[in-house]
C-alpha atoms as a PDB file:
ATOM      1  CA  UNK A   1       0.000   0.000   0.000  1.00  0.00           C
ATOM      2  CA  UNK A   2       1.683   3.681  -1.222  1.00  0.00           C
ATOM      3  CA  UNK A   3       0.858   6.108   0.837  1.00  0.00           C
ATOM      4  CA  UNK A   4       0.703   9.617  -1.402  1.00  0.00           C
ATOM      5  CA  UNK A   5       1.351  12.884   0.289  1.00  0.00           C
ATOM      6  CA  UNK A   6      -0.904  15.574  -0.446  1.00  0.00           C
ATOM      7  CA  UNK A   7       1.017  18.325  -2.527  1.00  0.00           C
ATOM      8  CA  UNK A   8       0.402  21.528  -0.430  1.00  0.00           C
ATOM      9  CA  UNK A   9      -1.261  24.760  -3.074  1.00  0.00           C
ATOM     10  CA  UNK A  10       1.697  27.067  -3.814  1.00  0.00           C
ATOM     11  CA  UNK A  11       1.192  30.321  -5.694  1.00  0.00           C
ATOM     12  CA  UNK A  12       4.204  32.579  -6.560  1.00  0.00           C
ATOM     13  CA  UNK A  13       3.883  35.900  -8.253  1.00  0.00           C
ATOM     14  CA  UNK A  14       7.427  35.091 -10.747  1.00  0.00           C
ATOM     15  CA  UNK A  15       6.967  38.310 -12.699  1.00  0.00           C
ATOM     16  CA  UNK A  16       4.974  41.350 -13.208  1.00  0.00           C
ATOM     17  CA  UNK A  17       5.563  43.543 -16.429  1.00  0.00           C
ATOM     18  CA  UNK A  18       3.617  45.837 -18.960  1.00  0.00           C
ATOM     19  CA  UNK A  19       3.294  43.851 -22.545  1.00  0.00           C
ATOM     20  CA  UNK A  20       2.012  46.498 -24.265  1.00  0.00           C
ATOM     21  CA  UNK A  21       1.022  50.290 -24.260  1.00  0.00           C
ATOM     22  CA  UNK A  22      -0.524  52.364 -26.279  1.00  0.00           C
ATOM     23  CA  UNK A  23      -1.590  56.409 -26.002  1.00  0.00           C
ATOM     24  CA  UNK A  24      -3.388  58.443 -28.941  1.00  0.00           C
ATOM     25  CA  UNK A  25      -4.622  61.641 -28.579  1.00  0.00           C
ATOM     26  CA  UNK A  26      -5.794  62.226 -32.309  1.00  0.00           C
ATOM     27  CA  UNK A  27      -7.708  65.437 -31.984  1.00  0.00           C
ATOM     28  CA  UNK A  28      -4.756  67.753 -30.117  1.00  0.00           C
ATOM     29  CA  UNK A  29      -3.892  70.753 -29.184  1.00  0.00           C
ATOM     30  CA  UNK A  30      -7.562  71.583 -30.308  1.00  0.00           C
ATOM     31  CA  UNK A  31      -9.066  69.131 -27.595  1.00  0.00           C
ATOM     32  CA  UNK A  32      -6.749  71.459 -25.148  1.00  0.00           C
ATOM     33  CA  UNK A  33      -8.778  74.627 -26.538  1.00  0.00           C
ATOM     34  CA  UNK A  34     -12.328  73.417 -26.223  1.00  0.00           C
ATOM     35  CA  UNK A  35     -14.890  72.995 -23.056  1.00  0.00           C
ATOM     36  CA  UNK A  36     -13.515  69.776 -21.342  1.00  0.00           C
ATOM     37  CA  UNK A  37     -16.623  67.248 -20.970  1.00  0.00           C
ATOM     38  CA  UNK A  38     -14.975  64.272 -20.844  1.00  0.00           C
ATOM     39  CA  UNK A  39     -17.041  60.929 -21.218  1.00  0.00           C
ATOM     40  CA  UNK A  40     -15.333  57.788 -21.298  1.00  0.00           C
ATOM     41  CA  UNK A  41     -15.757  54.472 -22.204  1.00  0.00           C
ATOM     42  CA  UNK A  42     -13.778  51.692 -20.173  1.00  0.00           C
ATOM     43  CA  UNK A  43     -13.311  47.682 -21.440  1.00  0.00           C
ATOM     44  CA  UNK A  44     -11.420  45.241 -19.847  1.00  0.00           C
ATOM     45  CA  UNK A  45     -10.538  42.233 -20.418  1.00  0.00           C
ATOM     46  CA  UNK A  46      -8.422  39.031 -19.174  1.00  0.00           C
ATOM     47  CA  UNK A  47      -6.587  36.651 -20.327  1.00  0.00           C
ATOM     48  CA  UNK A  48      -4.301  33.701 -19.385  1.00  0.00           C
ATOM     49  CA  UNK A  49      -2.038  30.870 -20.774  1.00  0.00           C
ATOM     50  CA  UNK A  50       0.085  28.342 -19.494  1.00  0.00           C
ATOM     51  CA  UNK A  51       3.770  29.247 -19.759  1.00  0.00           C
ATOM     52  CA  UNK A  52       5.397  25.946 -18.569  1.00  0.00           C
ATOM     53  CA  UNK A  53       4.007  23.366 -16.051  1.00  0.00           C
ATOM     54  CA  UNK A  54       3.052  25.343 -13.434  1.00  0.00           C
ATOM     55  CA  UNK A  55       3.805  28.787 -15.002  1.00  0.00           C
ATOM     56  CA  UNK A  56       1.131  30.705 -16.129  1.00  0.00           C
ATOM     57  CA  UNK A  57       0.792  33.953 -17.607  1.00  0.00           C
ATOM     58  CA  UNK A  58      -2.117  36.059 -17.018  1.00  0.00           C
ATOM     59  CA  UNK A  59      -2.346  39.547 -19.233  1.00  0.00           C
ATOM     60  CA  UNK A  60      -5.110  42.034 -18.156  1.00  0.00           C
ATOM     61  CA  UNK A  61      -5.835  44.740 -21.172  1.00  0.00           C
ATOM     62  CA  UNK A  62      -7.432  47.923 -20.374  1.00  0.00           C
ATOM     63  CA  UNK A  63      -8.881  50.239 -22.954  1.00  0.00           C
ATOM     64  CA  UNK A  64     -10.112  53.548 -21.892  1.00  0.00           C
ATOM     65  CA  UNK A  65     -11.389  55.478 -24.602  1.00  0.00           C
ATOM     66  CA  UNK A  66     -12.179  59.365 -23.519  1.00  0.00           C
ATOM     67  CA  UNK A  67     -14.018  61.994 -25.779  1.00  0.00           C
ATOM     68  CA  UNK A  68     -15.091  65.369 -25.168  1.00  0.00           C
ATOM     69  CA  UNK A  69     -17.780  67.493 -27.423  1.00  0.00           C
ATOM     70  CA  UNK A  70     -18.171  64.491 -29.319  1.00  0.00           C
ATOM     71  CA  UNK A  71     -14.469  64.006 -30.403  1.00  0.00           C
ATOM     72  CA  UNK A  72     -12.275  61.615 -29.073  1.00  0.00           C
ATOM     73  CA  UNK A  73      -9.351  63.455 -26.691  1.00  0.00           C
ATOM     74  CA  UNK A  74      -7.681  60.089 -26.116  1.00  0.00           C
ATOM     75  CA  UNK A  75      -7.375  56.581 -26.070  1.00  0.00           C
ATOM     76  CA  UNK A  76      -5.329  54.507 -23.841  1.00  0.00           C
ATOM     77  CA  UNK A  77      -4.301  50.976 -24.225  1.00  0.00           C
ATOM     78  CA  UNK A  78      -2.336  49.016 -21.314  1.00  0.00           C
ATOM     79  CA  UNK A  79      -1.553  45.338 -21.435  1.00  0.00           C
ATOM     80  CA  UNK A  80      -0.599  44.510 -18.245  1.00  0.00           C
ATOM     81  CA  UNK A  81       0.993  41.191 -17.576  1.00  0.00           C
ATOM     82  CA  UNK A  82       2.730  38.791 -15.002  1.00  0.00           C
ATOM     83  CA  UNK A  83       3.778  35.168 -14.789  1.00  0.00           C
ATOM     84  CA  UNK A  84       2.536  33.226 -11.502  1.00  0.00           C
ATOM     85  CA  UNK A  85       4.082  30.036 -10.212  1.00  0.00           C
ATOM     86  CA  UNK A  86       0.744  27.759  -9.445  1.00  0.00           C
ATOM     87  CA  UNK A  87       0.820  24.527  -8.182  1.00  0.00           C
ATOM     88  CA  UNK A  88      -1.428  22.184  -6.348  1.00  0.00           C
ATOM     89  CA  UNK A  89      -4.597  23.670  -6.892  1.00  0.00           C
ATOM     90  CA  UNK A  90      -7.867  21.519  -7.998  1.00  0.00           C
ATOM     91  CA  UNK A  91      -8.808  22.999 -11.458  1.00  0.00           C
ATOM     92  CA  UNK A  92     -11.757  24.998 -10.509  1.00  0.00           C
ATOM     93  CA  UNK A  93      -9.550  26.676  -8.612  1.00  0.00           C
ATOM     94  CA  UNK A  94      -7.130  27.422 -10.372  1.00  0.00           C
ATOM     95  CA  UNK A  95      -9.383  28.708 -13.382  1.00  0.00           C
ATOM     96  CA  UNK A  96     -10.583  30.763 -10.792  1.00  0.00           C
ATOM     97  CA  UNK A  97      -7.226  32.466  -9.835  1.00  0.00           C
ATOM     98  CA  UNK A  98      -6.158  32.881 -13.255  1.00  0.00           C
ATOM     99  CA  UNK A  99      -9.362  34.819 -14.322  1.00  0.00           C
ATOM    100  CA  UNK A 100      -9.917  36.986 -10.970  1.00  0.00           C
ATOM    101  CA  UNK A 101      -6.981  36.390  -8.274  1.00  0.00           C
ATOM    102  CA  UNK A 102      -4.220  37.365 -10.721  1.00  0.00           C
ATOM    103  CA  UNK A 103      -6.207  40.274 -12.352  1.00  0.00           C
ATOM    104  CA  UNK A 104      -6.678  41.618  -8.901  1.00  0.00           C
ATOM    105  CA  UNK A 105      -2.475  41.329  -8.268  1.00  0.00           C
ATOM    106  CA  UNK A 106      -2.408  43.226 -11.576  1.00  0.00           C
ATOM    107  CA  UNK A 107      -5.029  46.017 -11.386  1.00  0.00           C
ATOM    108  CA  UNK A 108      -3.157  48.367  -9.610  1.00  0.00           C
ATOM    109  CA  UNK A 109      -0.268  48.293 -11.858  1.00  0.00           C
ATOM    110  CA  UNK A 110      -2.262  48.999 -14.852  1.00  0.00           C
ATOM    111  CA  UNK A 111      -4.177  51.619 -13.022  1.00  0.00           C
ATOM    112  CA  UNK A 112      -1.014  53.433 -12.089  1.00  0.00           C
ATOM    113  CA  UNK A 113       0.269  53.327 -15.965  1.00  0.00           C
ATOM    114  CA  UNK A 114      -3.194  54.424 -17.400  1.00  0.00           C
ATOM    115  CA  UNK A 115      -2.854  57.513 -14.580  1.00  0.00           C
ATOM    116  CA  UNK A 116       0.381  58.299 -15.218  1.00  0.00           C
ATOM    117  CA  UNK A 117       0.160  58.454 -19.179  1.00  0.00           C
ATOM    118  CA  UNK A 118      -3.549  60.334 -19.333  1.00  0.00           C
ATOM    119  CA  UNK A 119      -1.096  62.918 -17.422  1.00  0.00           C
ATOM    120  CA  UNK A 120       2.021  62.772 -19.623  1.00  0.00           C
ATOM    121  CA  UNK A 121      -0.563  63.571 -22.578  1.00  0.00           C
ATOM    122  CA  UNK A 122      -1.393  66.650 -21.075  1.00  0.00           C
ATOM    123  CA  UNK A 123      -4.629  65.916 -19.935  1.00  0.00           C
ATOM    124  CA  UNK A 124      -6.428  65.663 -16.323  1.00  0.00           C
ATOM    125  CA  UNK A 125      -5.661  62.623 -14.295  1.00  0.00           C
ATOM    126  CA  UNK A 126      -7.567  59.612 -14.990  1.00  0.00           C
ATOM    127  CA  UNK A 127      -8.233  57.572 -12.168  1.00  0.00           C
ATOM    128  CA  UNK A 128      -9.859  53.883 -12.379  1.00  0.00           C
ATOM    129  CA  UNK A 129     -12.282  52.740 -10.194  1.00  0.00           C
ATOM    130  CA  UNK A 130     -11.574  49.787  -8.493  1.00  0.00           C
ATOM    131  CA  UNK A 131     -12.844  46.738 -10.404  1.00  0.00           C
ATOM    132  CA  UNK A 132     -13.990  43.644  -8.404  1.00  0.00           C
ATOM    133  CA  UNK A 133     -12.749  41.025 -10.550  1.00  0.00           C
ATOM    134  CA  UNK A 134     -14.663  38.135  -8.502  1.00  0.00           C
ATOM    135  CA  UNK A 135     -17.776  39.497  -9.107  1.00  0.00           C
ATOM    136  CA  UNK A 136     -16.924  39.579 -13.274  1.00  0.00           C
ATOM    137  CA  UNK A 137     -15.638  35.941 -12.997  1.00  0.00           C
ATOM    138  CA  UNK A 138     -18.227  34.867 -11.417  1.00  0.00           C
ATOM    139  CA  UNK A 139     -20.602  36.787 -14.105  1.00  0.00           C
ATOM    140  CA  UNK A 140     -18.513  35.491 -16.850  1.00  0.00           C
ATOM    141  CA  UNK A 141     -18.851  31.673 -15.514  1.00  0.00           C
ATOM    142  CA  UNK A 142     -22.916  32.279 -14.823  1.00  0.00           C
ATOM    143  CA  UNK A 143     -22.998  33.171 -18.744  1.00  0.00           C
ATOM    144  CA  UNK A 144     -20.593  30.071 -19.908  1.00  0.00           C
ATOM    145  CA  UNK A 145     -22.870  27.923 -18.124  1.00  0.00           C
ATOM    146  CA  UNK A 146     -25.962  29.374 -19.700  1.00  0.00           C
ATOM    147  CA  UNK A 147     -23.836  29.148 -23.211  1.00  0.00           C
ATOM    148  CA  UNK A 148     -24.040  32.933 -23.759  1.00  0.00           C
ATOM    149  CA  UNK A 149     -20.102  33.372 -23.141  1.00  0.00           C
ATOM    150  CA  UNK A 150     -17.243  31.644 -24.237  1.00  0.00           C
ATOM    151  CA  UNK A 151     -14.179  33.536 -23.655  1.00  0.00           C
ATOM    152  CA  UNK A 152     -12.342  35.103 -20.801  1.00  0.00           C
ATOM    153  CA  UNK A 153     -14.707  37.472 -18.617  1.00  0.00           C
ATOM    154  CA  UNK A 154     -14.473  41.064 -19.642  1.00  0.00           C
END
């Protein structure tokens, strides 16, 4: 009789970096000229692959598109990424961290860049709410099992 030891969960944050990055304001200096009414349209959006074994990388895109009198001022584009070490998890679980733990790790990170470059364009801070990323998984998953989604939860 073999006697197997459970393997203890491990989770590792192994890197956190910015993939990609994008900032267009199309409709300057005029936009800095005219009454500023901003409106602006948010979308995010997860996603995750396995890098090696227990390696995964997780990349959480934020758009943020912002117009004012009916013109777009800007639009900013931040792929945030990181690679997490997971191990030992049952599956659920583990889809679970991929699609809302390790978005949450990465939020603030993205938030920060999206902050900092609205400024470096010139225009008025833009400050994020905070997102809660369990509630969107568990939205996302309520649609996949109804068969209305089938990709990563916005």
């Amino acid at each position: 009789m073999t006697q197997t030891t459970p393997i203890t969960p491990q989770f590792e944050i192994q890197r956190i970096y910015v993939k990609d990055i994008s900032f267009e304001a199309p409709n300057t200096p005029h936009t800095f000229v005219e009454e500023w009414k901003p409106e602006v349209s948010l979308n995010l959006e997860t996603k995750s692959s396995r890098v090696q074994d227990n390696l995964h990388e997780v990349v959480l895109s934020i758009t943020a598109t912002v117009s004012s009198s009916k013109k777009n001022a800007f639009l900013i584009e931040v792929h945030q990424a990181g690679v997490f070490m997971i191990n030992g998890f049952p599956a659920d679980q583990l889809h679970q961290m991929l699609g809302s733990f390790c978005p949450n790790i990465l939020f603030p990170y993205a938030r920060e860049i999206v902050s900092d470059m609205v400024v470096r364009g010139g225009f008025p801070q833009l400050i994020l709410a905070p997102v809660n990323f369990d509630a969107l998984y568990t939205q996302h998953m309520e649609k996949q099992g109804s068969g209305e989604g089938t990709g990563t939860p916005n």
